[in-house]
N, C-alpha and C. Protein backbone atom coordinates (compact mmCIF):
# COMPACT_ATOMS: atom_id res chain seq x y z
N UNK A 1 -30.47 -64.58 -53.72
CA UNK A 1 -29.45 -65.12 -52.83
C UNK A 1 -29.87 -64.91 -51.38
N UNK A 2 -29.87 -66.06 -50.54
CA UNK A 2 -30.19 -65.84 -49.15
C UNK A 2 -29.26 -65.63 -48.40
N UNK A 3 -29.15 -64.84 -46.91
CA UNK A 3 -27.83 -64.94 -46.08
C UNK A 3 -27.79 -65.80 -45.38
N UNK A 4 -26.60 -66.29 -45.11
CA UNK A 4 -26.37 -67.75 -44.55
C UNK A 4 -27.37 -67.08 -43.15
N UNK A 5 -27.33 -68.32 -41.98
CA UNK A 5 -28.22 -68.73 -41.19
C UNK A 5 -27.40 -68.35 -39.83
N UNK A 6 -27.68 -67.49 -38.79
CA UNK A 6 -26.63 -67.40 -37.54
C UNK A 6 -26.03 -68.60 -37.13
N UNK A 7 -24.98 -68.76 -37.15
CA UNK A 7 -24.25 -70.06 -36.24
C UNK A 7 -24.05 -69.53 -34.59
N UNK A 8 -24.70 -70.73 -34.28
CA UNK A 8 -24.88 -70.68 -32.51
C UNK A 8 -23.52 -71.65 -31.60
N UNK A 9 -22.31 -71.26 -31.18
CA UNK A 9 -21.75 -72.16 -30.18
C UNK A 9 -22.77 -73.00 -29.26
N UNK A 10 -22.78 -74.27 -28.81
CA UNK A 10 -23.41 -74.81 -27.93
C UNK A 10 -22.34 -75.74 -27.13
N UNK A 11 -21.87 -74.96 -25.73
CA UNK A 11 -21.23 -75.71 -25.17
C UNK A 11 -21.60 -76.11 -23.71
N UNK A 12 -21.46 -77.17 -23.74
CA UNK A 12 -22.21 -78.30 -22.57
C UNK A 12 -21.89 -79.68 -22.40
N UNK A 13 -21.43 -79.69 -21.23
CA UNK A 13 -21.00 -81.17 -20.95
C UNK A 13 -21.51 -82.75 -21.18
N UNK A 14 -23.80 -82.14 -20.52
CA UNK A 14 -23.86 -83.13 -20.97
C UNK A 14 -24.85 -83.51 -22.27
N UNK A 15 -24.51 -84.75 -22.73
CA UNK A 15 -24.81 -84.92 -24.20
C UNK A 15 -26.62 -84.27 -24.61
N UNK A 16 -26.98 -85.32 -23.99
CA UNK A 16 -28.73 -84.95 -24.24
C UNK A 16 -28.95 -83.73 -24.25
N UNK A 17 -28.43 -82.96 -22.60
CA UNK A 17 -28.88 -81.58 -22.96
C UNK A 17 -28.54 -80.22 -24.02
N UNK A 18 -26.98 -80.71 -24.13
CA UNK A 18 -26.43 -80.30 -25.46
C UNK A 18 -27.13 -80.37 -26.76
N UNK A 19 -27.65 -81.89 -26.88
CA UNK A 19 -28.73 -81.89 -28.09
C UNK A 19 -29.59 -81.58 -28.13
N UNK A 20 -30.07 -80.98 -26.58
CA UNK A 20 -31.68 -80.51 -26.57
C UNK A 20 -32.12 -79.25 -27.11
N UNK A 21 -30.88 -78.63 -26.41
CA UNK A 21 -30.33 -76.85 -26.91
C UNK A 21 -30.21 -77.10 -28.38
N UNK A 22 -29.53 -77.58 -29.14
CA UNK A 22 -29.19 -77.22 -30.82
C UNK A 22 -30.32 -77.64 -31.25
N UNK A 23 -30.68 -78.92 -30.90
CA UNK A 23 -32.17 -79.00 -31.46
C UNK A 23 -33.57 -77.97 -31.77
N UNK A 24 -33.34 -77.02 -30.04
CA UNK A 24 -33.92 -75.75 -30.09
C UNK A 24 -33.42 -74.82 -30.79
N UNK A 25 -32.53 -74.80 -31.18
CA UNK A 25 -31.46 -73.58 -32.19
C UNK A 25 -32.23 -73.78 -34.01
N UNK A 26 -31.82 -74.93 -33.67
CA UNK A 26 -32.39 -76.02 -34.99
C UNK A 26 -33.61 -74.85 -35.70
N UNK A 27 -34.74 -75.54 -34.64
CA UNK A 27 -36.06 -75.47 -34.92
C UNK A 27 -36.20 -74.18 -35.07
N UNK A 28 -35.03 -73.35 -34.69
CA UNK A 28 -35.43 -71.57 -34.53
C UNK A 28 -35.33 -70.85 -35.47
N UNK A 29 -34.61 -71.97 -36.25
CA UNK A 29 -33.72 -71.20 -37.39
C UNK A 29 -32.38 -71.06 -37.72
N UNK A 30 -31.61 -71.35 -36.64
CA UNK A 30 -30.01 -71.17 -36.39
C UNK A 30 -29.36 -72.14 -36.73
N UNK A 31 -28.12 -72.18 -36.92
CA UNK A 31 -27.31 -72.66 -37.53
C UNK A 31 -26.23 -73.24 -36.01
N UNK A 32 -26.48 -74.72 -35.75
CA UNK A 32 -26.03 -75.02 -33.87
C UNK A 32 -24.70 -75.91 -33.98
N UNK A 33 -23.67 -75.75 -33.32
CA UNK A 33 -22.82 -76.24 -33.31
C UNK A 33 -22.55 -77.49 -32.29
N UNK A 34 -22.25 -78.40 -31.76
CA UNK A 34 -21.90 -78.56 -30.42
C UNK A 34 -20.50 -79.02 -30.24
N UNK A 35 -20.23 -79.15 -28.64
CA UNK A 35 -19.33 -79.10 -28.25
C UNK A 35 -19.49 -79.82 -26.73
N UNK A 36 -18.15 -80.53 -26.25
CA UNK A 36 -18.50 -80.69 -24.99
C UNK A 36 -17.58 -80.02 -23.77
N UNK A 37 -16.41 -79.33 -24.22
CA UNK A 37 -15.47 -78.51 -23.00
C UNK A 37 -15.06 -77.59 -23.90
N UNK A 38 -14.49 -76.79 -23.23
CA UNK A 38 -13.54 -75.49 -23.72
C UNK A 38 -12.52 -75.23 -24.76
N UNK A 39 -12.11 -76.35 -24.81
CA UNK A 39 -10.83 -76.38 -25.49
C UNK A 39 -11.33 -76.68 -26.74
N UNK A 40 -12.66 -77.97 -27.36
CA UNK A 40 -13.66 -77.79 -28.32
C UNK A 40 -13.79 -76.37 -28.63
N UNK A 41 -14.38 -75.52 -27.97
CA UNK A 41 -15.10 -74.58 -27.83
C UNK A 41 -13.60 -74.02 -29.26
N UNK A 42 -13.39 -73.48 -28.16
CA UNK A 42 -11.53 -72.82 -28.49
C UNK A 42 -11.12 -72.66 -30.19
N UNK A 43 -11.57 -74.25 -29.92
CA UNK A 43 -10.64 -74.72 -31.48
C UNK A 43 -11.73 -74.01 -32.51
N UNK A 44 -12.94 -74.40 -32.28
CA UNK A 44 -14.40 -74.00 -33.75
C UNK A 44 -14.00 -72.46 -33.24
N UNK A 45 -13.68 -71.47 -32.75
CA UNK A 45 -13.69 -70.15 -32.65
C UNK A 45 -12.87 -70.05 -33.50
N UNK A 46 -11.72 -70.73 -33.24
CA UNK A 46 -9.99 -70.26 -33.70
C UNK A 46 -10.19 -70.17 -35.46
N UNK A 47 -11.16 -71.66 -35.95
CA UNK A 47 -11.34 -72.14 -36.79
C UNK A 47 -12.28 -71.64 -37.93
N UNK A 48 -13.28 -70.84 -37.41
CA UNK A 48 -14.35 -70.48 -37.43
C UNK A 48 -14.75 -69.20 -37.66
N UNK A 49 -15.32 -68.07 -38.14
CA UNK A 49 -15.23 -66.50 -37.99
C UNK A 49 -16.69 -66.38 -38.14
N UNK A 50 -17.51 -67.29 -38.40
CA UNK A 50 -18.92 -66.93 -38.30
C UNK A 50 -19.95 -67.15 -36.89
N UNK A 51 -19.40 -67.26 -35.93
CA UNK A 51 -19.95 -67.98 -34.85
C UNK A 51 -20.40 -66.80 -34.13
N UNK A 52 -21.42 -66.12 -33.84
CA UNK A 52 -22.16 -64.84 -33.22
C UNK A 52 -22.36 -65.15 -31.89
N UNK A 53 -22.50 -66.06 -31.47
CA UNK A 53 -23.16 -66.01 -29.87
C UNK A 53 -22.94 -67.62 -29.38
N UNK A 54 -21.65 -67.95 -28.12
CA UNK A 54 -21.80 -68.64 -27.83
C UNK A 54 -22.34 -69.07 -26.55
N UNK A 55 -23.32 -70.37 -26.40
CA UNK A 55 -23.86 -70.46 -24.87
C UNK A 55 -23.26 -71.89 -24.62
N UNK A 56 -23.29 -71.53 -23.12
CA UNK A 56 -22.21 -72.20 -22.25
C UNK A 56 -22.44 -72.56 -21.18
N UNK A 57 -22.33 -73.74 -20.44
CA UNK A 57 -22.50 -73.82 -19.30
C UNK A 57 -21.20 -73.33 -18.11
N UNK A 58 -21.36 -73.61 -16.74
CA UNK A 58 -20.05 -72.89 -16.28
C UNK A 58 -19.25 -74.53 -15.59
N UNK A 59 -19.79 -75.44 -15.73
CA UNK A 59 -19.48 -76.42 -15.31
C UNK A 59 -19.06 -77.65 -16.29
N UNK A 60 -18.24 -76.87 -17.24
CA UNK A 60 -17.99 -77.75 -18.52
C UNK A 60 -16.53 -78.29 -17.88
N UNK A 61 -16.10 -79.40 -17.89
CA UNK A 61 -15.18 -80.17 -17.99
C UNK A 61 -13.56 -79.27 -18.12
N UNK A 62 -12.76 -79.58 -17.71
CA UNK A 62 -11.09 -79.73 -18.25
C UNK A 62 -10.75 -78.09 -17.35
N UNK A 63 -9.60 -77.73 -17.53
CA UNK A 63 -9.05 -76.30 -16.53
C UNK A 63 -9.97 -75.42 -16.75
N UNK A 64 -10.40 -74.56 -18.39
CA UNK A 64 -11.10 -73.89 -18.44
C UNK A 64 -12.90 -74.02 -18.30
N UNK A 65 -13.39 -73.60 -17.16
CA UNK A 65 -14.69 -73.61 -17.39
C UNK A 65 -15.55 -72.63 -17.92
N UNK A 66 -16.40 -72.91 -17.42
CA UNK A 66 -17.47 -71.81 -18.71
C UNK A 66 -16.87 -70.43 -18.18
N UNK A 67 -16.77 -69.81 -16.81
CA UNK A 67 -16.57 -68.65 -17.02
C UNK A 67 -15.36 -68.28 -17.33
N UNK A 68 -13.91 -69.09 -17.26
CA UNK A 68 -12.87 -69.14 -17.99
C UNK A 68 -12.64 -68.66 -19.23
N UNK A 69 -13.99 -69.35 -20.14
CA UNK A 69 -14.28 -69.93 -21.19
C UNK A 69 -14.76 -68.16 -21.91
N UNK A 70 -16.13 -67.87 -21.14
CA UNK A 70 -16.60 -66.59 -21.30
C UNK A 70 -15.64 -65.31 -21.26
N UNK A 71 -14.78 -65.26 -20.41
CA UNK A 71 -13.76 -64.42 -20.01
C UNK A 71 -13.06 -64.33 -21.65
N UNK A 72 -12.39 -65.68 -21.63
CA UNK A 72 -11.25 -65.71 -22.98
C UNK A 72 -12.04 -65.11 -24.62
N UNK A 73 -13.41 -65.70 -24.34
CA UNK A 73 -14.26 -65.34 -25.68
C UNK A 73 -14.07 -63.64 -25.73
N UNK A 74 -14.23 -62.87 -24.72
CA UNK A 74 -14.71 -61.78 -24.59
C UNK A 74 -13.00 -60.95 -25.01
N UNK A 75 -12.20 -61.60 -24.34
CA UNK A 75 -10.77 -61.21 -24.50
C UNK A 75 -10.37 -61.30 -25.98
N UNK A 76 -10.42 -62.65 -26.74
CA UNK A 76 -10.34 -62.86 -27.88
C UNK A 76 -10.98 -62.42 -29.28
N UNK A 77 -12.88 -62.61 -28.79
CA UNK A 77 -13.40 -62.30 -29.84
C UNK A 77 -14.76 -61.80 -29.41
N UNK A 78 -14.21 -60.40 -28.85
CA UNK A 78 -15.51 -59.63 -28.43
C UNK A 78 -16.62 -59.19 -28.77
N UNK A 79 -16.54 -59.06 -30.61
CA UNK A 79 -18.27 -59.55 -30.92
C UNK A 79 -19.06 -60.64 -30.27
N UNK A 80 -18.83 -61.53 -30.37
CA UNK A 80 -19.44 -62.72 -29.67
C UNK A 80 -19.76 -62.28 -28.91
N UNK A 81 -21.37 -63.15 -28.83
CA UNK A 81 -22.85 -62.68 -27.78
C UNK A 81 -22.47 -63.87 -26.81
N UNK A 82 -22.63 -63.51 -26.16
CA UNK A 82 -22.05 -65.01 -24.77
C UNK A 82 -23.54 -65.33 -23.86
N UNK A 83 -23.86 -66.40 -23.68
CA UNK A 83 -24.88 -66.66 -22.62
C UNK A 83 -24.31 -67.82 -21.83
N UNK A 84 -24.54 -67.48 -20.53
CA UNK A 84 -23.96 -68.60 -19.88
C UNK A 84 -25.11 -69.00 -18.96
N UNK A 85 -25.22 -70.48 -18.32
CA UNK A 85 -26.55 -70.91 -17.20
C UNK A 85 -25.67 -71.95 -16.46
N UNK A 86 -26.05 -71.87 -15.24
CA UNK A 86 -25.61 -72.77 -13.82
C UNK A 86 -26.38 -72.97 -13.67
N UNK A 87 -26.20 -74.18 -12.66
CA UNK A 87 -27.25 -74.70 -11.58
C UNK A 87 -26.44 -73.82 -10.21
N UNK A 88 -24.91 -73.78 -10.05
CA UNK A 88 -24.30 -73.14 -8.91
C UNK A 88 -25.09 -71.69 -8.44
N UNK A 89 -25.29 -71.97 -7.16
CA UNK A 89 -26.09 -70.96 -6.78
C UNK A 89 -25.42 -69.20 -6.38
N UNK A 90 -24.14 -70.00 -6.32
CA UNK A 90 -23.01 -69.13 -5.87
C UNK A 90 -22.62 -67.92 -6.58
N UNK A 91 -23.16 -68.46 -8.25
CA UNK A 91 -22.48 -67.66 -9.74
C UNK A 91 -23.58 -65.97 -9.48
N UNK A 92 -22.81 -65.30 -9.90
CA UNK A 92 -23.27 -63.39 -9.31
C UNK A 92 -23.13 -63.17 -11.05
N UNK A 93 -23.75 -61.85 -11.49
CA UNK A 93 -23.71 -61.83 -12.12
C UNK A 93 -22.41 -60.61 -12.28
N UNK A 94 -21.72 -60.68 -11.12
CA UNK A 94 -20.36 -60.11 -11.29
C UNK A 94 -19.15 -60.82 -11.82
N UNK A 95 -19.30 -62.66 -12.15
CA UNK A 95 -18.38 -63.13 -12.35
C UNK A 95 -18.04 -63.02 -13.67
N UNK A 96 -19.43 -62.35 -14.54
CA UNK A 96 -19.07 -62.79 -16.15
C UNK A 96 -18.41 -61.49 -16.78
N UNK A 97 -18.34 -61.76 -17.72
CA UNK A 97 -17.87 -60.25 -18.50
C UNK A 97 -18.94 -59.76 -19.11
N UNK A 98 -18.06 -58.38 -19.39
CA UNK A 98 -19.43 -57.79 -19.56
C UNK A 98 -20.62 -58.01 -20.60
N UNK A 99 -21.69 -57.36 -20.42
CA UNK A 99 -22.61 -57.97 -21.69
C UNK A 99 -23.25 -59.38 -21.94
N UNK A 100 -22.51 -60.66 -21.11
CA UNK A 100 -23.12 -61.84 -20.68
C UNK A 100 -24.47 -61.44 -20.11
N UNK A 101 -24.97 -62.86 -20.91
CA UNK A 101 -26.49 -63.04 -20.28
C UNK A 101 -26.00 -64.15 -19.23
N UNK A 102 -26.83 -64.56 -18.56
CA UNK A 102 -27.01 -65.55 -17.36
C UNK A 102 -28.43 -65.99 -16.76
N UNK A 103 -28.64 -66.99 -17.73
CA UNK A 103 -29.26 -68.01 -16.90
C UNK A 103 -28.94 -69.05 -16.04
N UNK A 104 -29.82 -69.21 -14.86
CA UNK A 104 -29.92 -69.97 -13.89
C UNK A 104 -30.70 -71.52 -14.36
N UNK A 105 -29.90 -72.45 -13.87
CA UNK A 105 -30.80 -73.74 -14.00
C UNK A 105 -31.57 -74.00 -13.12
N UNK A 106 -32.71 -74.33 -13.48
CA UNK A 106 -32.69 -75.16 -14.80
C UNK A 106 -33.44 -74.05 -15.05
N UNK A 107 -33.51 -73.94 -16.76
CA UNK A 107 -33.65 -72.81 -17.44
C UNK A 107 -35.06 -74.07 -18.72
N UNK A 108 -35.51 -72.73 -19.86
CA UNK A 108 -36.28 -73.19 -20.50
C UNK A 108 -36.05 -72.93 -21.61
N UNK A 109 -35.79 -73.73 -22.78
CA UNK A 109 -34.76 -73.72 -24.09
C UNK A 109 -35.18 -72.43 -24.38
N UNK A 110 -37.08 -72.59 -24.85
CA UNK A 110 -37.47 -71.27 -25.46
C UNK A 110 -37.23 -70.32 -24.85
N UNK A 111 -36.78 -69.93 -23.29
CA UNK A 111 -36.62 -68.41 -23.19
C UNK A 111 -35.20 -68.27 -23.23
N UNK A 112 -34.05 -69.14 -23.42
CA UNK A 112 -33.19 -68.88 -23.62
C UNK A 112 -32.88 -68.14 -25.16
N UNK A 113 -34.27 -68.50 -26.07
CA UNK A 113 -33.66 -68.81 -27.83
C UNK A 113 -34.16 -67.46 -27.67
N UNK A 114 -35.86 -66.75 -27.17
CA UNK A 114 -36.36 -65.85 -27.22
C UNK A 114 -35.13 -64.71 -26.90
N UNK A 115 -33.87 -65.07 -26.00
CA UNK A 115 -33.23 -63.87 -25.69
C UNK A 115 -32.27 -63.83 -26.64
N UNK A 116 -31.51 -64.75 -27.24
CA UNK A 116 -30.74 -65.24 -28.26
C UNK A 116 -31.20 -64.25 -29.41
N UNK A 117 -32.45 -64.37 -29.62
CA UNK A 117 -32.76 -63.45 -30.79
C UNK A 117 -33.07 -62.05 -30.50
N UNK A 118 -32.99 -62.05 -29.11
CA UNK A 118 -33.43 -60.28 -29.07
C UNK A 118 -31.76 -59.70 -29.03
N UNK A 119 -30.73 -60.66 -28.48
CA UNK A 119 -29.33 -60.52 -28.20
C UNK A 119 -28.97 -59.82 -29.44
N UNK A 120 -29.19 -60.97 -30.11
CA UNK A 120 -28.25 -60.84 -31.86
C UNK A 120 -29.16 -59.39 -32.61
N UNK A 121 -30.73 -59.38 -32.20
CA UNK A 121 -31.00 -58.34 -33.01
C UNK A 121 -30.48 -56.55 -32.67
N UNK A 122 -30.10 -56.94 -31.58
CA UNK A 122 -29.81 -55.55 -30.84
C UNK A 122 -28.25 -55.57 -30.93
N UNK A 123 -27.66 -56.43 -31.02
CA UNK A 123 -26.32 -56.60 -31.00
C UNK A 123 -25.77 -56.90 -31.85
């Protein structure tokens, strides 16, 4: 019997790059969800109990944005490994909660996945 496969949140506004990320999840081994705003996000959590680590952008669509988004994950369902990436130059790494990773855009799938797996193995 094998154990199921990590399921990865992938939330991101826009489409391609959304598919570019799960695609990289894909190929890694993971198990990729997507999504395009928060309230998506929200619902596969609510819905969901296997979801280990979601990544996020901070510029996702509708009231809650990514760090909204990160905040509520952390409030709600604090296992969850959170990674979040901007292009905003403004974002500190005081805005996230704690234990967030943060990448800066533009970022590079593989060193995002490379941290993804050191995240989940340590965490």
């Amino acid at each position: 019997m094998s154990l199921p496969k990590t399921v990865i949140l992938v939330v991101e506004s826009h489409p391609i790059v959304r598919a570019c990320m799960a695609e990289s999840l894909v190929v890694a081994g993971f198990d990729a969800l997507e999504v395009g705003d928060a309230s998506e996000a929200i619902s596969i959590l609510e819905a969901r109990s296997d979801i280990r680590l979601v990544f996020t952008e901070t510029d996702i669509p509708e009231t809650k944005d990514g760090l909204k988004l990160a905040r509520c994950i952390r409030g709600r369902w604090p296992p969850v490994i959170l990674i979040v990436v901007s292009g905003r130059a403004e974002v500190g790494h005081g805005y996230f909660p704690e234990g967030t990773r943060f990448f800066p855009k533009p970022y590079h799938d593989t060193a995002i996945v490379q941290e993804m797996v050191a995240m989940l193995v340590s965490g």
